[in-house]
Structures are given as structure tokens and as C-alpha cells.
PDB file of N, CA and C in Angstrom:
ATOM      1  N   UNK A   1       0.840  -1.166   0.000  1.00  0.00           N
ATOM      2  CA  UNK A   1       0.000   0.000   0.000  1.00  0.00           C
ATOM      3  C   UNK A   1       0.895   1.241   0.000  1.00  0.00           C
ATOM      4  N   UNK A   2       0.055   2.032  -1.010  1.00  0.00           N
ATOM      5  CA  UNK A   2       1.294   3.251  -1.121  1.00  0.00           C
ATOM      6  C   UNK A   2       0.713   4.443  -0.379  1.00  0.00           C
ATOM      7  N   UNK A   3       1.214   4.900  -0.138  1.00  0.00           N
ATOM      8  CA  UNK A   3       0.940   6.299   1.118  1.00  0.00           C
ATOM      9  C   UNK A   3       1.805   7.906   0.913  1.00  0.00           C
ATOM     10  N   UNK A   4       1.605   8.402   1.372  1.00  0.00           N
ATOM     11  CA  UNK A   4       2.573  10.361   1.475  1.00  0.00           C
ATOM     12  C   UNK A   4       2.945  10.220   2.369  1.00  0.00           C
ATOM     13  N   UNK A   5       4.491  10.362   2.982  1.00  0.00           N
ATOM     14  CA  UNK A   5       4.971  10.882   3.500  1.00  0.00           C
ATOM     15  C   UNK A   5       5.468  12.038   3.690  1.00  0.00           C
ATOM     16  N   UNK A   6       5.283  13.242   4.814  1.00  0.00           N
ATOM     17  CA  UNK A   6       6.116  14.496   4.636  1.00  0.00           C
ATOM     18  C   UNK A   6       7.391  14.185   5.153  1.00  0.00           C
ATOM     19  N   UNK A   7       8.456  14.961   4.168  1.00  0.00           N
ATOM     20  CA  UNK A   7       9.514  15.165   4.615  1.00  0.00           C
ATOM     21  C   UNK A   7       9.611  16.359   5.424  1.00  0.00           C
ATOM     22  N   UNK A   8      10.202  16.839   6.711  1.00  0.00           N
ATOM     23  CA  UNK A   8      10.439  17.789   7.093  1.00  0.00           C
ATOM     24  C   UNK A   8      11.467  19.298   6.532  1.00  0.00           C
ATOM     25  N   UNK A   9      12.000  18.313   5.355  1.00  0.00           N
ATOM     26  CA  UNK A   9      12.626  19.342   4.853  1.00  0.00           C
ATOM     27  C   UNK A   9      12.009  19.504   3.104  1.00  0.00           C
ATOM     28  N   UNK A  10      11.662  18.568   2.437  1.00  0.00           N
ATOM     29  CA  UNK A  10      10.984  18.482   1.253  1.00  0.00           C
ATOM     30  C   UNK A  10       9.430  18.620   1.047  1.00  0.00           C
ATOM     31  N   UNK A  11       8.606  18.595   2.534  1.00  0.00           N
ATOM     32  CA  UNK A  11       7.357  18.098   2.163  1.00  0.00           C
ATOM     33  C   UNK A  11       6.565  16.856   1.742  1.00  0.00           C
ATOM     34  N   UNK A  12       5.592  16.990   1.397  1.00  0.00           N
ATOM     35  CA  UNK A  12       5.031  15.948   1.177  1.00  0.00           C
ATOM     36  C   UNK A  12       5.853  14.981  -0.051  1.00  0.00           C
ATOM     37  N   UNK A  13       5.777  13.428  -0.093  1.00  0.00           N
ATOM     38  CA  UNK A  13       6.421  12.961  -0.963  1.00  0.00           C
ATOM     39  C   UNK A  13       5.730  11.566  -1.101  1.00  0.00           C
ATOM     40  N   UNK A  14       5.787  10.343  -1.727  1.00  0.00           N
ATOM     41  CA  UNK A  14       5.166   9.448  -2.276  1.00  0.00           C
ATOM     42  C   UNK A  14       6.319   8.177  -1.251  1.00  0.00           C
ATOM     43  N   UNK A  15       5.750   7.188  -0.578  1.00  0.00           N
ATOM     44  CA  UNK A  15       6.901   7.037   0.641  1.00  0.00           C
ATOM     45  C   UNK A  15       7.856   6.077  -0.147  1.00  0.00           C
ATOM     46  N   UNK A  16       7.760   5.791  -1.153  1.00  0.00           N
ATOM     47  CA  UNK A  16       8.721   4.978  -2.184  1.00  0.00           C
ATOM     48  C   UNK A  16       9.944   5.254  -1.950  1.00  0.00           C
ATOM     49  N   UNK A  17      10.116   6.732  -2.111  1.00  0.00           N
ATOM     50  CA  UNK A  17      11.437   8.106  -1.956  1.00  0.00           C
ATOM     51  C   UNK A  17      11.940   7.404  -0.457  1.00  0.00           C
ATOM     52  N   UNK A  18      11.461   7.378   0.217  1.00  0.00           N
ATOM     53  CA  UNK A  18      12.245   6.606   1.732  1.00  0.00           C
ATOM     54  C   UNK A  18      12.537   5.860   2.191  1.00  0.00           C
ATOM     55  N   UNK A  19      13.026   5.244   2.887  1.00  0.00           N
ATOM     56  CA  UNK A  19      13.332   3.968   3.973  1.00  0.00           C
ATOM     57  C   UNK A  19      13.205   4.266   5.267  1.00  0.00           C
ATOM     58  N   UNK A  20      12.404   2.868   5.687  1.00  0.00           N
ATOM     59  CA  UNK A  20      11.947   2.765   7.045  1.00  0.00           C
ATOM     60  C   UNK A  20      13.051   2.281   7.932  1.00  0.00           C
ATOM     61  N   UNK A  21      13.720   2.626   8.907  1.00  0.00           N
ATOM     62  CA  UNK A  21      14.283   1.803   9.405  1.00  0.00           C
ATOM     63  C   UNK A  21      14.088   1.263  10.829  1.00  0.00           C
ATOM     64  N   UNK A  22      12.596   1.329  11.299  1.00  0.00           N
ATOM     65  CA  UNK A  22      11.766   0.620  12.042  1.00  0.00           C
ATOM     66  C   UNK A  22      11.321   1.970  13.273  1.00  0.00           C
ATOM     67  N   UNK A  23      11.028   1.055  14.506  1.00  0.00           N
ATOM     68  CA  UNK A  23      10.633   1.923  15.429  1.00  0.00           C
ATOM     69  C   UNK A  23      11.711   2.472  16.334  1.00  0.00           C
ATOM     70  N   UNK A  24      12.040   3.522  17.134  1.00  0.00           N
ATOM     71  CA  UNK A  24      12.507   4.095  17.863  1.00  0.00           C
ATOM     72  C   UNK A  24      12.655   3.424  19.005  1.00  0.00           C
ATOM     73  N   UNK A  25      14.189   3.490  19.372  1.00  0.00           N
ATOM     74  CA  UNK A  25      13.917   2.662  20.662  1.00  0.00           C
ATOM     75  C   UNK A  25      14.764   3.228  21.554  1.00  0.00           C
ATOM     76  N   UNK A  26      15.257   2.535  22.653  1.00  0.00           N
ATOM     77  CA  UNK A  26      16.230   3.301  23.968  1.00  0.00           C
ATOM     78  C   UNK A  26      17.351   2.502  24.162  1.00  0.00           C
ATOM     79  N   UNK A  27      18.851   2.644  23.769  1.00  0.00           N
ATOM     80  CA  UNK A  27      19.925   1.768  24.161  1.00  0.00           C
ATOM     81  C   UNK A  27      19.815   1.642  25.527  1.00  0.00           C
ATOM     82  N   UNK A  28      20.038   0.519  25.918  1.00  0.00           N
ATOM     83  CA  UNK A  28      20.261   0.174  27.424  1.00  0.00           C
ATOM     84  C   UNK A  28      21.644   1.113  27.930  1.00  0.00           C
ATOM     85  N   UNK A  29      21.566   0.644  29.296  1.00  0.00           N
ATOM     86  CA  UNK A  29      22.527   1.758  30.339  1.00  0.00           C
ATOM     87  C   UNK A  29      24.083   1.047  29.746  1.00  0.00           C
ATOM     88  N   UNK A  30      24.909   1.530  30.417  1.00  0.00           N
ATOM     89  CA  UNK A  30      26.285   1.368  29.585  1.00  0.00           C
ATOM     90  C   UNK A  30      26.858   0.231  29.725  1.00  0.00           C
ATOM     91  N   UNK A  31      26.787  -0.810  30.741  1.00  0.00           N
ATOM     92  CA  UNK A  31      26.975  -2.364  30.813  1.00  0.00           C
ATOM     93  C   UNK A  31      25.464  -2.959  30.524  1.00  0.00           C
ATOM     94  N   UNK A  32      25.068  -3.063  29.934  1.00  0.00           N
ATOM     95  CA  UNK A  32      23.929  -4.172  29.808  1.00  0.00           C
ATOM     96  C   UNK A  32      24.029  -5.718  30.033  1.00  0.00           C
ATOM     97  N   UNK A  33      23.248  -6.165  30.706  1.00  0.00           N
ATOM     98  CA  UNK A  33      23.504  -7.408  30.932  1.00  0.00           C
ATOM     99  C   UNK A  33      22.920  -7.958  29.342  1.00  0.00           C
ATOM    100  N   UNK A  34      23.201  -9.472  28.977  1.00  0.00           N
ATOM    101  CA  UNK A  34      23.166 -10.247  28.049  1.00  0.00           C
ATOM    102  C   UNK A  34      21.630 -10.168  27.809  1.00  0.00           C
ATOM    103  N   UNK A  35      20.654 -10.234  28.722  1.00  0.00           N
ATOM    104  CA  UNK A  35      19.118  -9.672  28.005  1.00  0.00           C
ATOM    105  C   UNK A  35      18.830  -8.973  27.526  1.00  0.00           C
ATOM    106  N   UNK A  36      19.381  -7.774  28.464  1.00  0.00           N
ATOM    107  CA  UNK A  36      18.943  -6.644  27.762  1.00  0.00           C
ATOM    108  C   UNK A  36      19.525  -6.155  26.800  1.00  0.00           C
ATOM    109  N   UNK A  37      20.744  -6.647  26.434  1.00  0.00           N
ATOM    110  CA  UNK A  37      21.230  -6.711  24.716  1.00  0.00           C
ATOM    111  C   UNK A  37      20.705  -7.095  23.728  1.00  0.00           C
ATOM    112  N   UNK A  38      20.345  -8.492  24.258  1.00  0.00           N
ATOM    113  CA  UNK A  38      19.445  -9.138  23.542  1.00  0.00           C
ATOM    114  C   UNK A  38      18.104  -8.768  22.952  1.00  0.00           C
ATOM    115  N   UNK A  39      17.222  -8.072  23.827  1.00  0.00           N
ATOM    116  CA  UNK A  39      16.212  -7.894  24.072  1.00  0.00           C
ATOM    117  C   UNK A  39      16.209  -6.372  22.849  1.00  0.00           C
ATOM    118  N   UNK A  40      16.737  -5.413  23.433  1.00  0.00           N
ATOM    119  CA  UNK A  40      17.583  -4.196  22.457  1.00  0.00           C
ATOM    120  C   UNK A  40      17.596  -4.749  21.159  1.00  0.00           C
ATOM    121  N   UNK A  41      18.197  -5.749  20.545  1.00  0.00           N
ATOM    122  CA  UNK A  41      18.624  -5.880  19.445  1.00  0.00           C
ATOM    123  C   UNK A  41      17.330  -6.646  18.510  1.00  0.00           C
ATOM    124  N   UNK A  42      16.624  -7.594  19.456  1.00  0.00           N
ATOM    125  CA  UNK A  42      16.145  -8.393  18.544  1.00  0.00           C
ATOM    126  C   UNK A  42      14.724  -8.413  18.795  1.00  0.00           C
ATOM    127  N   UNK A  43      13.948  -7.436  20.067  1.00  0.00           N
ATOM    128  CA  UNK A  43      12.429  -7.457  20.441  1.00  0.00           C
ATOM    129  C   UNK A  43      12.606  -6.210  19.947  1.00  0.00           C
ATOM    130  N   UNK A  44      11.021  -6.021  19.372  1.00  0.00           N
ATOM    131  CA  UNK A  44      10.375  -4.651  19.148  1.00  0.00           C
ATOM    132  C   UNK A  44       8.970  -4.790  19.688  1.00  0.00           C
ATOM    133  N   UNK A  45       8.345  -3.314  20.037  1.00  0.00           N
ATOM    134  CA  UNK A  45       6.979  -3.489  20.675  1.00  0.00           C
ATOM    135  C   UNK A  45       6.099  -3.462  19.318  1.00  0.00           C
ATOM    136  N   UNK A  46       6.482  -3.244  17.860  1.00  0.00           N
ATOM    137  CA  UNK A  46       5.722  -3.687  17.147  1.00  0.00           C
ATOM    138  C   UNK A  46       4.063  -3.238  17.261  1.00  0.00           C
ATOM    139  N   UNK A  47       3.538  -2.127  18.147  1.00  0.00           N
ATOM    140  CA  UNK A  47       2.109  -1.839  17.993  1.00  0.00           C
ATOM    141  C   UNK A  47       1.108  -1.879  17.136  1.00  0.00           C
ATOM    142  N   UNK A  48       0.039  -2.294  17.127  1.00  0.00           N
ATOM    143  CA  UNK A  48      -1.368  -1.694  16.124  1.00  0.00           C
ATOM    144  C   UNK A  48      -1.754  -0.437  16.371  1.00  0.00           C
ATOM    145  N   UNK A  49      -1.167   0.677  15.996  1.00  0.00           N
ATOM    146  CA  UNK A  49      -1.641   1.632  16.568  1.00  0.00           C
ATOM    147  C   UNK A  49      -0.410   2.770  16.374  1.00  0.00           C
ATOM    148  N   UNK A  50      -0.401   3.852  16.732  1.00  0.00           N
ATOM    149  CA  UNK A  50       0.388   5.145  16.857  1.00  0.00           C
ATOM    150  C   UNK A  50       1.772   4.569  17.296  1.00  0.00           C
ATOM    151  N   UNK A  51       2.872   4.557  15.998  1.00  0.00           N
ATOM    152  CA  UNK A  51       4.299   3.537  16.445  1.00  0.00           C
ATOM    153  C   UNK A  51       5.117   5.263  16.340  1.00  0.00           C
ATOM    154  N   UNK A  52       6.533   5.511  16.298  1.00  0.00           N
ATOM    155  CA  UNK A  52       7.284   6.545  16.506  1.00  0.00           C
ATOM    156  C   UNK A  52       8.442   5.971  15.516  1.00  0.00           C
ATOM    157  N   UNK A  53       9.075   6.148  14.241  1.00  0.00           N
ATOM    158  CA  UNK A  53       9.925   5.640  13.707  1.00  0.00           C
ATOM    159  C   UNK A  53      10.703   6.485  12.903  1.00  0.00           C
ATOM    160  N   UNK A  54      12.181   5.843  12.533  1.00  0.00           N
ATOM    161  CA  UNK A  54      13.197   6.300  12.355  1.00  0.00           C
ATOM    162  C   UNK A  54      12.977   6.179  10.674  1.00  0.00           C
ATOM    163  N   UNK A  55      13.162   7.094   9.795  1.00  0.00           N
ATOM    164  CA  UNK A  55      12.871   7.527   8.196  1.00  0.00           C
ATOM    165  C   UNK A  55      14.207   8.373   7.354  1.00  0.00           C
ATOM    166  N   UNK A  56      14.510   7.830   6.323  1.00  0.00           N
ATOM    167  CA  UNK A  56      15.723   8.266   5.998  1.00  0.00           C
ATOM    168  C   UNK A  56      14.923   8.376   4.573  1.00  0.00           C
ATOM    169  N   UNK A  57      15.555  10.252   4.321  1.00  0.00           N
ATOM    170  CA  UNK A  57      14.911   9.919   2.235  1.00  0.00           C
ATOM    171  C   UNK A  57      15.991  10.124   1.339  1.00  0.00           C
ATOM    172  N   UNK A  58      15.685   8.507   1.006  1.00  0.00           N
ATOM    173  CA  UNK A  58      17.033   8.358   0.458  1.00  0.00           C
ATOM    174  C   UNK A  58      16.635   8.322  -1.161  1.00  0.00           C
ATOM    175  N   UNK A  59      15.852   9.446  -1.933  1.00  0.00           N
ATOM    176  CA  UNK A  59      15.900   9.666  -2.984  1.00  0.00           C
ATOM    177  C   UNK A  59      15.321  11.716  -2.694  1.00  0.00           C
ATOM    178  N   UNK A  60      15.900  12.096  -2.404  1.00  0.00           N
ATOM    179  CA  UNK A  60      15.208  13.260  -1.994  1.00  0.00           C
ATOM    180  C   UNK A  60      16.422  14.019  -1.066  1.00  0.00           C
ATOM    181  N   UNK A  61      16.644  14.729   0.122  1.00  0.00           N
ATOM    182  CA  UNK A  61      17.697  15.409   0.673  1.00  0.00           C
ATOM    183  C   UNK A  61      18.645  14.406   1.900  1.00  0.00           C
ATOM    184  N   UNK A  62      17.975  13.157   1.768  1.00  0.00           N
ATOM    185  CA  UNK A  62      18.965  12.350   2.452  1.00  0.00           C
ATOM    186  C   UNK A  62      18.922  12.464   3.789  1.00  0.00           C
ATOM    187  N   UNK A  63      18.005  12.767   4.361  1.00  0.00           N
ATOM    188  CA  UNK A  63      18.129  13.222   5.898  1.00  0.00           C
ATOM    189  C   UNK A  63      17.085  12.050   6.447  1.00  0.00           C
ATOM    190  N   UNK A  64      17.625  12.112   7.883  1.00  0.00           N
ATOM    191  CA  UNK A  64      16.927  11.084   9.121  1.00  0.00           C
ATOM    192  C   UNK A  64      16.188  11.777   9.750  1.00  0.00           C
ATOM    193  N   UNK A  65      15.236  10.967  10.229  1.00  0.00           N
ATOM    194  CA  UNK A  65      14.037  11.932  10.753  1.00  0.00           C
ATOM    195  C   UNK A  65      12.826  11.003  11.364  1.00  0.00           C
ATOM    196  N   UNK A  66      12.091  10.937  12.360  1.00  0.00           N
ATOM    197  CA  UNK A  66      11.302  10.615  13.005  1.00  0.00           C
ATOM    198  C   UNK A  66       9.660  10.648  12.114  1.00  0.00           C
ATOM    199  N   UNK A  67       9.267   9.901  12.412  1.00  0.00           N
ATOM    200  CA  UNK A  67       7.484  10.148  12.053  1.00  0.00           C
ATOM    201  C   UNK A  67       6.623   9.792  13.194  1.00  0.00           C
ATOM    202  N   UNK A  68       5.390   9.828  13.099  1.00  0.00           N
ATOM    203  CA  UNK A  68       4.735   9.383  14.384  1.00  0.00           C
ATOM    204  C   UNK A  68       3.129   8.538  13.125  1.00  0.00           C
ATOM    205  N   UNK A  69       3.520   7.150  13.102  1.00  0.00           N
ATOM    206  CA  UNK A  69       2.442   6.635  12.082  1.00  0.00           C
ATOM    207  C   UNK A  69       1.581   5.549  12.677  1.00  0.00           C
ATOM    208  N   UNK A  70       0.261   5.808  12.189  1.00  0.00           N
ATOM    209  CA  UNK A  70      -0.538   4.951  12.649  1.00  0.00           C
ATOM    210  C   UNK A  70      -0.133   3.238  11.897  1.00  0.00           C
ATOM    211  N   UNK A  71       0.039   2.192  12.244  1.00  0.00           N
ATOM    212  CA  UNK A  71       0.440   1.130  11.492  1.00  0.00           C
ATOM    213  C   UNK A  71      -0.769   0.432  11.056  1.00  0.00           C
ATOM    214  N   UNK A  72      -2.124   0.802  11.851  1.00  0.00           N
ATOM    215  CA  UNK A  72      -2.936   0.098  11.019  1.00  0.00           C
ATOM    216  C   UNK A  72      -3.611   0.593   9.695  1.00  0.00           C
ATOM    217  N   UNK A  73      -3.647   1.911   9.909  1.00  0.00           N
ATOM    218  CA  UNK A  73      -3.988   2.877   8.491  1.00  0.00           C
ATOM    219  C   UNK A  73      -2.451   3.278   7.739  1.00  0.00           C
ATOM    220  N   UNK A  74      -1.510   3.849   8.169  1.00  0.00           N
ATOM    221  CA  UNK A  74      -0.670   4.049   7.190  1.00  0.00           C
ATOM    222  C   UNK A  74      -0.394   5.544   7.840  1.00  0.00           C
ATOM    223  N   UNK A  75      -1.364   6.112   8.405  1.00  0.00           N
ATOM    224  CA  UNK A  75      -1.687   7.896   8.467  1.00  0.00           C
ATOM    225  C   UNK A  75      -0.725   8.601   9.286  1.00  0.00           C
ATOM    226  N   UNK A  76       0.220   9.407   8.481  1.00  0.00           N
ATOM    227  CA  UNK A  76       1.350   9.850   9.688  1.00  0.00           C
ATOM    228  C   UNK A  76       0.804  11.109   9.912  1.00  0.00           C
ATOM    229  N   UNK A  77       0.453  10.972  11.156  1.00  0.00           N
ATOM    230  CA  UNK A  77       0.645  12.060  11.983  1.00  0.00           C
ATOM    231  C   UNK A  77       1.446  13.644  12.185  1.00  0.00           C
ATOM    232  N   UNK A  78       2.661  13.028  12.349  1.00  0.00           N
ATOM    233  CA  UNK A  78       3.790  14.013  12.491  1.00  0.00           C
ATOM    234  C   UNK A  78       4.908  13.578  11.764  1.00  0.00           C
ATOM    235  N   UNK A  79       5.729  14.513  11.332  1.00  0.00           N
ATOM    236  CA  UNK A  79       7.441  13.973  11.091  1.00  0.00           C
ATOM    237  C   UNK A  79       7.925  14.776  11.714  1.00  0.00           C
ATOM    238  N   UNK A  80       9.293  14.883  12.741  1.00  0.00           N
ATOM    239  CA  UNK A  80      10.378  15.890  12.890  1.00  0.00           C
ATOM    240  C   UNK A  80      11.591  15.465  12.697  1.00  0.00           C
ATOM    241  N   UNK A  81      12.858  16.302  12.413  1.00  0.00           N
ATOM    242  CA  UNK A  81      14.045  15.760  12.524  1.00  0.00           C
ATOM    243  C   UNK A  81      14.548  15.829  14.086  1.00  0.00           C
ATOM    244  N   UNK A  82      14.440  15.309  14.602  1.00  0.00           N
ATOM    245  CA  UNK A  82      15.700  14.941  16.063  1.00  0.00           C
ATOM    246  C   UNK A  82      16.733  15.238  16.235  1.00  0.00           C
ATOM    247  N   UNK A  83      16.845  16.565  17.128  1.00  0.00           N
ATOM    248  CA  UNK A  83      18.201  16.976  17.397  1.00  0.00           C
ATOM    249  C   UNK A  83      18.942  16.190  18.619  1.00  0.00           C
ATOM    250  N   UNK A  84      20.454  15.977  18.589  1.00  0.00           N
ATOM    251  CA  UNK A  84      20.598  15.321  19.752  1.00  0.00           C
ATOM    252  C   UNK A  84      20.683  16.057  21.143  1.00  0.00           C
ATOM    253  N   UNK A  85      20.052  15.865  22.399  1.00  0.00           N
ATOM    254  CA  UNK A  85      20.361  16.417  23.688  1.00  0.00           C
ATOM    255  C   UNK A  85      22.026  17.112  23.571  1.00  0.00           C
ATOM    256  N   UNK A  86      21.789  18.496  24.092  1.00  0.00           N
ATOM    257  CA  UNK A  86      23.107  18.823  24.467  1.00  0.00           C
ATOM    258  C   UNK A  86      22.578  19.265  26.171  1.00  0.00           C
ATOM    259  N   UNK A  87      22.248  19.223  26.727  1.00  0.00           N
ATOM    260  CA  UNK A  87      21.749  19.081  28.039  1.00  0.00           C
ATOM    261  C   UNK A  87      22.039  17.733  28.958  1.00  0.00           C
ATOM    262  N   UNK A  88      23.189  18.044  29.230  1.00  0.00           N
ATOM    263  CA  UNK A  88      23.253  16.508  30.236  1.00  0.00           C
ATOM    264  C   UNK A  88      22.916  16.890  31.363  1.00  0.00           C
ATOM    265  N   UNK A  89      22.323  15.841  32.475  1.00  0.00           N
ATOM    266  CA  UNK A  89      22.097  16.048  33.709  1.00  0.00           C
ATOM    267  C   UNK A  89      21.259  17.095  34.323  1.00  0.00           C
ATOM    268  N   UNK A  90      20.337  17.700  33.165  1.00  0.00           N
ATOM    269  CA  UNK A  90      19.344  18.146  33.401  1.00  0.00           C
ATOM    270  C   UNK A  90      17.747  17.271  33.499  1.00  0.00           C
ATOM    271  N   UNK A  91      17.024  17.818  34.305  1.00  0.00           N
ATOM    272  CA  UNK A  91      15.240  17.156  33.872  1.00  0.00           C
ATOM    273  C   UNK A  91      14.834  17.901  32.719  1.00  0.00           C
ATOM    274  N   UNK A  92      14.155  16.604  32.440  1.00  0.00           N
ATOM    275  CA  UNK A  92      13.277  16.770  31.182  1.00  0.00           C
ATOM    276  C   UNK A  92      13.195  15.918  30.246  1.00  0.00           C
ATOM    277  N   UNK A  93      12.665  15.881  29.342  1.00  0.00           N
ATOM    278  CA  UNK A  93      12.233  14.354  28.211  1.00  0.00           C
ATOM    279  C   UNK A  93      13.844  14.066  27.694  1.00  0.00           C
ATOM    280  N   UNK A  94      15.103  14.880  27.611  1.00  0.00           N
ATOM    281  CA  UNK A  94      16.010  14.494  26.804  1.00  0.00           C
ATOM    282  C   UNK A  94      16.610  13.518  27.833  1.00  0.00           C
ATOM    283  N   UNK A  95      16.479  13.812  29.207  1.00  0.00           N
ATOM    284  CA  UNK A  95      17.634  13.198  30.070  1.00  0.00           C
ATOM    285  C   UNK A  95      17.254  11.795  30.444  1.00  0.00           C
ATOM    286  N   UNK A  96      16.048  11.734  29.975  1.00  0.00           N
ATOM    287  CA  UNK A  96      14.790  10.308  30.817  1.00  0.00           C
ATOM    288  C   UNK A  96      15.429   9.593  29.943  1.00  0.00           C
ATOM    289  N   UNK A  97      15.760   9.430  28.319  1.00  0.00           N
ATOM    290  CA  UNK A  97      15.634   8.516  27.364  1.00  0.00           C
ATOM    291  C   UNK A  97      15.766   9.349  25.715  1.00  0.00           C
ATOM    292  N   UNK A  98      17.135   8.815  25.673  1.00  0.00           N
ATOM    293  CA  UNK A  98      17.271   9.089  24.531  1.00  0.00           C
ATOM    294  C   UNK A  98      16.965   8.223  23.317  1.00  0.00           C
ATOM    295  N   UNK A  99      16.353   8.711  22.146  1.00  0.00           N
ATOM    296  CA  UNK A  99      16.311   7.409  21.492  1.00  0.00           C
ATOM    297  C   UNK A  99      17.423   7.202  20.478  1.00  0.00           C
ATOM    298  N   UNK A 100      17.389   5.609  20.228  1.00  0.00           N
ATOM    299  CA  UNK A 100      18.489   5.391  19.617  1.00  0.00           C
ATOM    300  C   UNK A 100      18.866   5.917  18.040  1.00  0.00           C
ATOM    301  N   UNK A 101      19.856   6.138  17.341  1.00  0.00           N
ATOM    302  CA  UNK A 101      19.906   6.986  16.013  1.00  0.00           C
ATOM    303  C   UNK A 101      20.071   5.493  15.291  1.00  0.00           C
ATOM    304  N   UNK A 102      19.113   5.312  14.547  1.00  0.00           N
ATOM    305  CA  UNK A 102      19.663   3.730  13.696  1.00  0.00           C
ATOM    306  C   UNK A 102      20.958   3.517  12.803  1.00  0.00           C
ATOM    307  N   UNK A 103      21.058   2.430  12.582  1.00  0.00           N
ATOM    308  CA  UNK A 103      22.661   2.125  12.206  1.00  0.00           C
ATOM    309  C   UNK A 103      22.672   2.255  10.447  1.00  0.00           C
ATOM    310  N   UNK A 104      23.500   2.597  10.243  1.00  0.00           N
ATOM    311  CA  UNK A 104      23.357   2.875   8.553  1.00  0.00           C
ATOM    312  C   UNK A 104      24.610   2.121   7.863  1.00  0.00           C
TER     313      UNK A 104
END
């Protein structure tokens, strides 16, 4: 099923122009035990419903960027590009959980 995606920097586009490279997630703390490596690498929560994912347009300006898409309709919501926290050791959504930048 074919769908529009907006690019945040191009606009709307036909989602062919992109790659998914799944949902957003949280690297574990800096020793992880063997589950939660595991778990990191190879579980996803996979929802019916409003997922948060990582989008690269790789026929268009080449940039990474977040969406917020419904998986049972297709219907995105939002796109932004994700800046990284320069705020360490402050409160607030950056310090709780960063999400991970996917591997290219």
C-alpha cells in the first residue's frame, strides 16, 4: 500500500522516496547485561496503533528523521528531525531517554 509521507525538509512525498528503518527505541545503560542486549537488538513493541519511527529519504535530501504513524492505516501524523540532547544532567524528556539513532 502506497501512502505520502512528509519530509520535514521536502514536504510531502510518495513514501517509495524513503526507507523505514523501524521503530525508535532506547539503548540500554552502559553495561547491559546479556538480556537486555538481547532484548535491544532483537524485540520490538511492534504496535497496532500510533508507532514513533526512524525515516531516511534516500531519494530526496537524504536526511533522518522521526514520524509518528498509525500502522494500522498508514496515516502519519507528524514527522520531525531529532536533534541530539546537548543538556546533560538536566530534567526533562532528553535526560529520561534518549532514542536510539539507527545504524546505517
Amino acid at each position: 500500500m502506497s501512502f505520502l509521507l512528509d519530509c520535514p525538509n521536502c514536504g510531502q512525498r510518495d513514501v517509495n522516496e524513503f526507507s523505514c528503518a523501524g521503530e525508535v527505541t532506547v539503548r540500554p545503560k552502559e553495561s547491559p547485561t546479556l538480556r537486555e542486549l538481547a532484548s535491544y537488538i532483537y524485540f520490538r513493541r511492534n504496535v497496532a496503533g500510533v508507532q514513533r519511527e526512524w525515516w531516511y529519504h534516500r531519494q530526496g535530501c537524504e536526511i533522518w528523521f522521526q514520524a509518528e504513524r498509525d500502522t494500522r492505516t498508514n496515516e502519519v501524523m507528524r514527522t520531525e528531525i531529532v536533534q541530539p540532547s546537548s543538556r546533560v544532567g538536566t530534567s526533562g524528556p532528553e535526560s529520561v531517554a534518549t532514542p536510539d539513532t539507527p545504524a546505517v
